[in-house]
C-alpha atoms as a PDB file:
ATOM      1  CA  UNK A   1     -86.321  17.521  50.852  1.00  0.00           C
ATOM      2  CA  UNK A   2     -87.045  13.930  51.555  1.00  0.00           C
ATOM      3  CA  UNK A   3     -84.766  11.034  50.118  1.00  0.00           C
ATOM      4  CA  UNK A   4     -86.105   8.145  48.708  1.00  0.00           C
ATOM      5  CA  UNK A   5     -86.209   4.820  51.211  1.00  0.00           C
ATOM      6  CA  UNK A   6     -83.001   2.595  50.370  1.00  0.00           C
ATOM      7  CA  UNK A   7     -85.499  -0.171  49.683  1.00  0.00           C
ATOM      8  CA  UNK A   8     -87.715   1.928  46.762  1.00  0.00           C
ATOM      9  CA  UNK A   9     -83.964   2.977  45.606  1.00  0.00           C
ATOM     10  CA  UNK A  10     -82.679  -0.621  45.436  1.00  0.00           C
ATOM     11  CA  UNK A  11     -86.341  -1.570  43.920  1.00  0.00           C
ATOM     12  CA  UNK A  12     -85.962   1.094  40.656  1.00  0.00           C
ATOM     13  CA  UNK A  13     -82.341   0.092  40.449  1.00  0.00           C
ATOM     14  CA  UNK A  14     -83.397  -3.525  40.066  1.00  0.00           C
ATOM     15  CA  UNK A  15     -86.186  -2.856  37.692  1.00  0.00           C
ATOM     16  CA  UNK A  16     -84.254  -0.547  35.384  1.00  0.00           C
ATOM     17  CA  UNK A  17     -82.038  -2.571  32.994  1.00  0.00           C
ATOM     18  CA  UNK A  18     -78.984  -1.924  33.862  1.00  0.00           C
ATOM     19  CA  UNK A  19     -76.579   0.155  30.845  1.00  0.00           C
ATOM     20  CA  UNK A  20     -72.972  -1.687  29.727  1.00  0.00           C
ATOM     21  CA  UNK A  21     -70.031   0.844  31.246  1.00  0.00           C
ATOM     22  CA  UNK A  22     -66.988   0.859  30.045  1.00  0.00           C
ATOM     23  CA  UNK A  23     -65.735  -0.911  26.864  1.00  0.00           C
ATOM     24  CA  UNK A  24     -67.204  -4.575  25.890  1.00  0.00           C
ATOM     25  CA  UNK A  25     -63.884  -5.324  23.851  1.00  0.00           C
ATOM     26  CA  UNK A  26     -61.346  -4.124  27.296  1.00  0.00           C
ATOM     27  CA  UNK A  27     -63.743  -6.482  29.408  1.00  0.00           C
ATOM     28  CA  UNK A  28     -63.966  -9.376  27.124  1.00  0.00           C
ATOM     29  CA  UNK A  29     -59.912  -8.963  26.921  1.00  0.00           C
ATOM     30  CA  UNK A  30     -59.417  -8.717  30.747  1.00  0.00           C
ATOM     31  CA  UNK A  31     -62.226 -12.056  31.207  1.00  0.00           C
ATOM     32  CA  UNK A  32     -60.056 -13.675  28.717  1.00  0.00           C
ATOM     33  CA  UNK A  33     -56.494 -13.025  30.226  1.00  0.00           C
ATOM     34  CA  UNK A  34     -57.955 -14.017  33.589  1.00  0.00           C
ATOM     35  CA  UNK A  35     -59.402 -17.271  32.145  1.00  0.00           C
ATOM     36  CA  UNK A  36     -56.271 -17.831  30.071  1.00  0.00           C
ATOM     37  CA  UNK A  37     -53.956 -17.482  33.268  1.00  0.00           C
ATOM     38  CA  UNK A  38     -56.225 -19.613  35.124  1.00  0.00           C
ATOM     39  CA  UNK A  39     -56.204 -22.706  32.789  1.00  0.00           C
ATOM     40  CA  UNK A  40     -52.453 -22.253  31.649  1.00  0.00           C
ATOM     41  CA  UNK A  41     -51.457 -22.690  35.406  1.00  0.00           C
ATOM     42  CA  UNK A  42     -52.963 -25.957  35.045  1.00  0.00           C
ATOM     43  CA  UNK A  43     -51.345 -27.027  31.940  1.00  0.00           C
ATOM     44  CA  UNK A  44     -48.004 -25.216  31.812  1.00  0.00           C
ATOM     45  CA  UNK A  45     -47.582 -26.833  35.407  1.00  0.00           C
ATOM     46  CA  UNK A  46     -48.441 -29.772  34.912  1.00  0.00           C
ATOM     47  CA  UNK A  47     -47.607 -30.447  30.710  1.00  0.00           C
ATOM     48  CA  UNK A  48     -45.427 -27.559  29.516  1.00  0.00           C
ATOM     49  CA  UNK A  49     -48.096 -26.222  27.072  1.00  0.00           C
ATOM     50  CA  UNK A  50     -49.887 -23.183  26.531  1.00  0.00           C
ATOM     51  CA  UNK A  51     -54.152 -23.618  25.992  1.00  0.00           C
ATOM     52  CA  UNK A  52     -53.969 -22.413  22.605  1.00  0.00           C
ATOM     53  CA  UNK A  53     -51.680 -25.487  22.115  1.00  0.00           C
ATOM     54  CA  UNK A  54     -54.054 -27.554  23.847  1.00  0.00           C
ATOM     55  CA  UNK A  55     -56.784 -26.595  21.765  1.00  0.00           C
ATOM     56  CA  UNK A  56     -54.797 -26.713  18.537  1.00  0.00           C
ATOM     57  CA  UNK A  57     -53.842 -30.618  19.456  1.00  0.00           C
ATOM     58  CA  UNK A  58     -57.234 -30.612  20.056  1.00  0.00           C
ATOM     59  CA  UNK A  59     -58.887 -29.657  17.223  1.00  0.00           C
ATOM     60  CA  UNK A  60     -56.390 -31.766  15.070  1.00  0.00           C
ATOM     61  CA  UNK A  61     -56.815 -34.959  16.870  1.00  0.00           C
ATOM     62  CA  UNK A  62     -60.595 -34.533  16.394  1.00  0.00           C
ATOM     63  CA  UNK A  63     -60.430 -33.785  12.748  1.00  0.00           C
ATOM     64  CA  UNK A  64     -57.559 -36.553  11.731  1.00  0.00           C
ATOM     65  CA  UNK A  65     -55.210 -35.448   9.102  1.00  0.00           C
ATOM     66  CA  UNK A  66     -57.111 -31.952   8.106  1.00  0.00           C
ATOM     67  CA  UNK A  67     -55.966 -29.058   5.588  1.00  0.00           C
ATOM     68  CA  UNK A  68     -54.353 -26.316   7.187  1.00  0.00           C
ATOM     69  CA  UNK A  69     -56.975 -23.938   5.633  1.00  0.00           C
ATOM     70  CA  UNK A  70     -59.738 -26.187   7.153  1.00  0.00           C
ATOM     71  CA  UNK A  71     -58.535 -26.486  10.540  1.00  0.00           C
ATOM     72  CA  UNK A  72     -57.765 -22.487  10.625  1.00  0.00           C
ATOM     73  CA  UNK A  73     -61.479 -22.096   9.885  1.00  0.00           C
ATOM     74  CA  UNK A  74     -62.540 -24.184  12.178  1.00  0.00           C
ATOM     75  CA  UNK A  75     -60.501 -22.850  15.190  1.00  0.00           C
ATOM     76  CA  UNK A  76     -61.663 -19.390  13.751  1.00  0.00           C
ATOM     77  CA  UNK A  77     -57.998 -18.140  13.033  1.00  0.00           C
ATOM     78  CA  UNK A  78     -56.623 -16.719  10.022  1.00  0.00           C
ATOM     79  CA  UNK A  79     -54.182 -19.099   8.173  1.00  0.00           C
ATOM     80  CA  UNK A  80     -50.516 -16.720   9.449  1.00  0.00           C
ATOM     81  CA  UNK A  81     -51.935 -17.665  13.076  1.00  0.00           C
ATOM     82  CA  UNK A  82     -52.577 -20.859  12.316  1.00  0.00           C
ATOM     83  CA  UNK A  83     -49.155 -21.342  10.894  1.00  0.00           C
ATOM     84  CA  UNK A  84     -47.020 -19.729  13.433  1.00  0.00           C
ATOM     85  CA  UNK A  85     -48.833 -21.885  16.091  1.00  0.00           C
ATOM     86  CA  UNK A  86     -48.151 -24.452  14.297  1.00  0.00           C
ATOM     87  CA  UNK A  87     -43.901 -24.206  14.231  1.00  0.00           C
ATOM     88  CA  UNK A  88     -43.726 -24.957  17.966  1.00  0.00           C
ATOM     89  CA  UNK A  89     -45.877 -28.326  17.950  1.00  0.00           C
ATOM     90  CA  UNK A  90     -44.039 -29.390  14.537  1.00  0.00           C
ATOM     91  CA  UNK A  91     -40.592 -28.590  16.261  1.00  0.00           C
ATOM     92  CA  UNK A  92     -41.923 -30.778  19.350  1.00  0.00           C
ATOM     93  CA  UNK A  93     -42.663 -33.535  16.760  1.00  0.00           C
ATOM     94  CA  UNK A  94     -46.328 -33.371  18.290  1.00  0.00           C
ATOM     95  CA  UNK A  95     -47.943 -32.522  14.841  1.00  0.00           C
ATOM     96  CA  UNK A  96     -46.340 -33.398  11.397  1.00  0.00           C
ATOM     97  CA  UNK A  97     -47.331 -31.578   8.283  1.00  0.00           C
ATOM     98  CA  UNK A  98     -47.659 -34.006   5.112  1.00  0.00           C
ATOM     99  CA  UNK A  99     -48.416 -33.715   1.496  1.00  0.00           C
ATOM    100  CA  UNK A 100     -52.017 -34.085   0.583  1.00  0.00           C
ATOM    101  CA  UNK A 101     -54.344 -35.443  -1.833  1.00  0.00           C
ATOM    102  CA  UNK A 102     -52.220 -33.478  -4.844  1.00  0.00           C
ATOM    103  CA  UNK A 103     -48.689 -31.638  -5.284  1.00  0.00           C
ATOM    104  CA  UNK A 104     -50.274 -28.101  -3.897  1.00  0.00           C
ATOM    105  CA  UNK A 105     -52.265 -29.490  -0.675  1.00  0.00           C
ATOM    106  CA  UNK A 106     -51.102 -30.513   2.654  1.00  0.00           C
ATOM    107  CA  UNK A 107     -52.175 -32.406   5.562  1.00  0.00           C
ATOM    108  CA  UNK A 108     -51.607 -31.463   9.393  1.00  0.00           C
ATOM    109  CA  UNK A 109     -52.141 -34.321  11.962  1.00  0.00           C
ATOM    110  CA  UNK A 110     -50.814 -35.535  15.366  1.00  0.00           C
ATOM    111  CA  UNK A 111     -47.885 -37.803  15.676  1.00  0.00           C
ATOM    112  CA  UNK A 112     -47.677 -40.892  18.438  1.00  0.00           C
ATOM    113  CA  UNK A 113     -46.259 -38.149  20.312  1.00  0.00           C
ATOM    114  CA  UNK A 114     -48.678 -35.374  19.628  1.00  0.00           C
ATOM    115  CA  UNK A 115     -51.530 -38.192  20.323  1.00  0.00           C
ATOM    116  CA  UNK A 116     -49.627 -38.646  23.936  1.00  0.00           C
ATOM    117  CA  UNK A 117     -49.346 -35.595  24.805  1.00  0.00           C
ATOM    118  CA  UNK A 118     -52.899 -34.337  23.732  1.00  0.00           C
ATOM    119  CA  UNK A 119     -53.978 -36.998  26.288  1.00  0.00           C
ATOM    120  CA  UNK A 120     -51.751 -35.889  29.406  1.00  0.00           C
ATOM    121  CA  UNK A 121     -52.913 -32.734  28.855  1.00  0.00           C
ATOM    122  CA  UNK A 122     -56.212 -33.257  28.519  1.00  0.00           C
ATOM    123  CA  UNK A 123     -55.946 -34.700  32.305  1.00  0.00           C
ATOM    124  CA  UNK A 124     -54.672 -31.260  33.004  1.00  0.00           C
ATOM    125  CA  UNK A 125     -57.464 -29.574  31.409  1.00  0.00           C
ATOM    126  CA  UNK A 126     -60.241 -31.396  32.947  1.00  0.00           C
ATOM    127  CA  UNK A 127     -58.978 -30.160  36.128  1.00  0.00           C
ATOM    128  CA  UNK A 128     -58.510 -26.555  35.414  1.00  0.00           C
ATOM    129  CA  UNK A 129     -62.246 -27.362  33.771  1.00  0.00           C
ATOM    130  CA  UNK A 130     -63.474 -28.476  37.124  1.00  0.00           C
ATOM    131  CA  UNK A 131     -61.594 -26.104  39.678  1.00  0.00           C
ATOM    132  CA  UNK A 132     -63.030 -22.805  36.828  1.00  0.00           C
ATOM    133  CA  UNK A 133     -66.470 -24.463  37.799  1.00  0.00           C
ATOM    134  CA  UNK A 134     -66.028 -24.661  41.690  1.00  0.00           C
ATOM    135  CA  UNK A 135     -64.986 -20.941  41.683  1.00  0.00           C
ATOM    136  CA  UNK A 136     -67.857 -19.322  39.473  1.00  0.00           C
ATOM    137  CA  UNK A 137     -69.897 -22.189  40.506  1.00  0.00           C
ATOM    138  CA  UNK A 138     -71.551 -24.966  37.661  1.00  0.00           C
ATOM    139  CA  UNK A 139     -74.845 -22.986  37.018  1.00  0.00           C
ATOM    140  CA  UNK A 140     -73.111 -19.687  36.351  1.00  0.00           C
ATOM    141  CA  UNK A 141     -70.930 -21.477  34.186  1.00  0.00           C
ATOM    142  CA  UNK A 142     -73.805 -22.868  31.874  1.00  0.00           C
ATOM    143  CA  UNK A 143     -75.062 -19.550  32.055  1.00  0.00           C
ATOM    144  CA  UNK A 144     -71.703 -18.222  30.668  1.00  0.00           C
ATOM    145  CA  UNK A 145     -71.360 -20.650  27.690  1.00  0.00           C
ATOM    146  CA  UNK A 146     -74.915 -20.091  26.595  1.00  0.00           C
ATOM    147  CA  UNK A 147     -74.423 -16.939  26.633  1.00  0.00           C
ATOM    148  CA  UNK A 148     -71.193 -16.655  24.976  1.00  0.00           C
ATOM    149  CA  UNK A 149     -72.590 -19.181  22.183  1.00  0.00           C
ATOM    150  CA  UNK A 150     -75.775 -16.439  21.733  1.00  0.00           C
ATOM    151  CA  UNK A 151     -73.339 -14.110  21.031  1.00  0.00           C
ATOM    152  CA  UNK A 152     -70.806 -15.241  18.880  1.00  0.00           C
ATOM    153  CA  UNK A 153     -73.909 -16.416  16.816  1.00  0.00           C
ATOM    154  CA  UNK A 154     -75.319 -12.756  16.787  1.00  0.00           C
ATOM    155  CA  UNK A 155     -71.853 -11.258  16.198  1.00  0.00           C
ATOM    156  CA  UNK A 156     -71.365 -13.761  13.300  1.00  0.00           C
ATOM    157  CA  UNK A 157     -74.412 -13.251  11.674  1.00  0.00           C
ATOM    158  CA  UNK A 158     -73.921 -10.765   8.409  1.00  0.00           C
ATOM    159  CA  UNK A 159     -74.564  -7.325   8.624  1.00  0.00           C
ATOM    160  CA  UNK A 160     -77.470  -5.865   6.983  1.00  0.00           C
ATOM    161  CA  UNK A 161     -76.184  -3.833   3.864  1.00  0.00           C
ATOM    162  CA  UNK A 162     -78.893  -1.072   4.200  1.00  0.00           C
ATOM    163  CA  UNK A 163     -79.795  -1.287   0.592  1.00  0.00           C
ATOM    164  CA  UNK A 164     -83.713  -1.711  -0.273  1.00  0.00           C
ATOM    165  CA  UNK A 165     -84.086  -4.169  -3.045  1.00  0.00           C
ATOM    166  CA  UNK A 166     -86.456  -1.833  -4.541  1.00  0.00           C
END
């Protein structure tokens, strides 16, 4: 029986497209602890907050005073999240929760404090930013966000309903 040459082999290996193993939502989880760890090193270190914090100061200091509902859909989070990440940056006296336009809305938006803070850690960030890029290198980088915004954009398109108008 004669074997194939290890060049013909590695030759139909890289011409076949190559078939997802194992579970997309356990490898998406694992990438996103990993990535997680790495940029909460920088920030917990250096700031004392987590990057969900980050992000929620963040989106808040980008959207000025903002309903709650508003910045949840935004950050993609359902309102209870959006709350109970909330209580810690309140209790901080980063992010102050006011009464809105009438008696039944409210307002969320970054204290003196909150505005400090967002800034100190957004030193932070920018170097966990730059020291993610030197490790997977700038160009696979790119190649990850464009990626990961094709996507989310394919994931959050609607479903077809499999009904014929007919």
């Amino acid at each position: 029986m004669r074997r194939a040459s290890p060049s013909v082999t590695q030759a139909s290996a890289a011409a076949a497209p190559a078939l997802p193993r194992g579970c997309s939502n356990f490898k998406l989880r694992q990438a996103d602890r990993l990535v997680s760890r790495h940029y909460d090193a920088y920030l917990g270190g250096q700031v004392g907050l987590k990057t969900s914090q980050y992000s929620l100061l963040s989106h808040i200091a980008a959207s000025g005073p903002v309903r709650p509902a508003e910045l949840a859909q935004a950050m993609g989070l359902e309102p209870s999240t959006l709350s109970r990440n909330l209580q810690p940056l309140v209790a901080q006296g980063w992010v102050e929760i006011g009464p809105g336009a009438d008696a039944r809305s409210r307002l969320v938006a970054l204290t003196e404090t909150g505005r400090a803070k967002r800034t100190e850690a957004q030193r932070a960030w920018k170097q966990a930013q730059l020291a993610f890029n030197d490790k997977l290198g700038v160009a696979r980088v790119a190649q990850l966000h464009a990626l990961l915004d094709e996507c989310m954009g394919l994931l959050a398109a609607p479903e077809p309903s499999g009904e014929d108008d007919a």
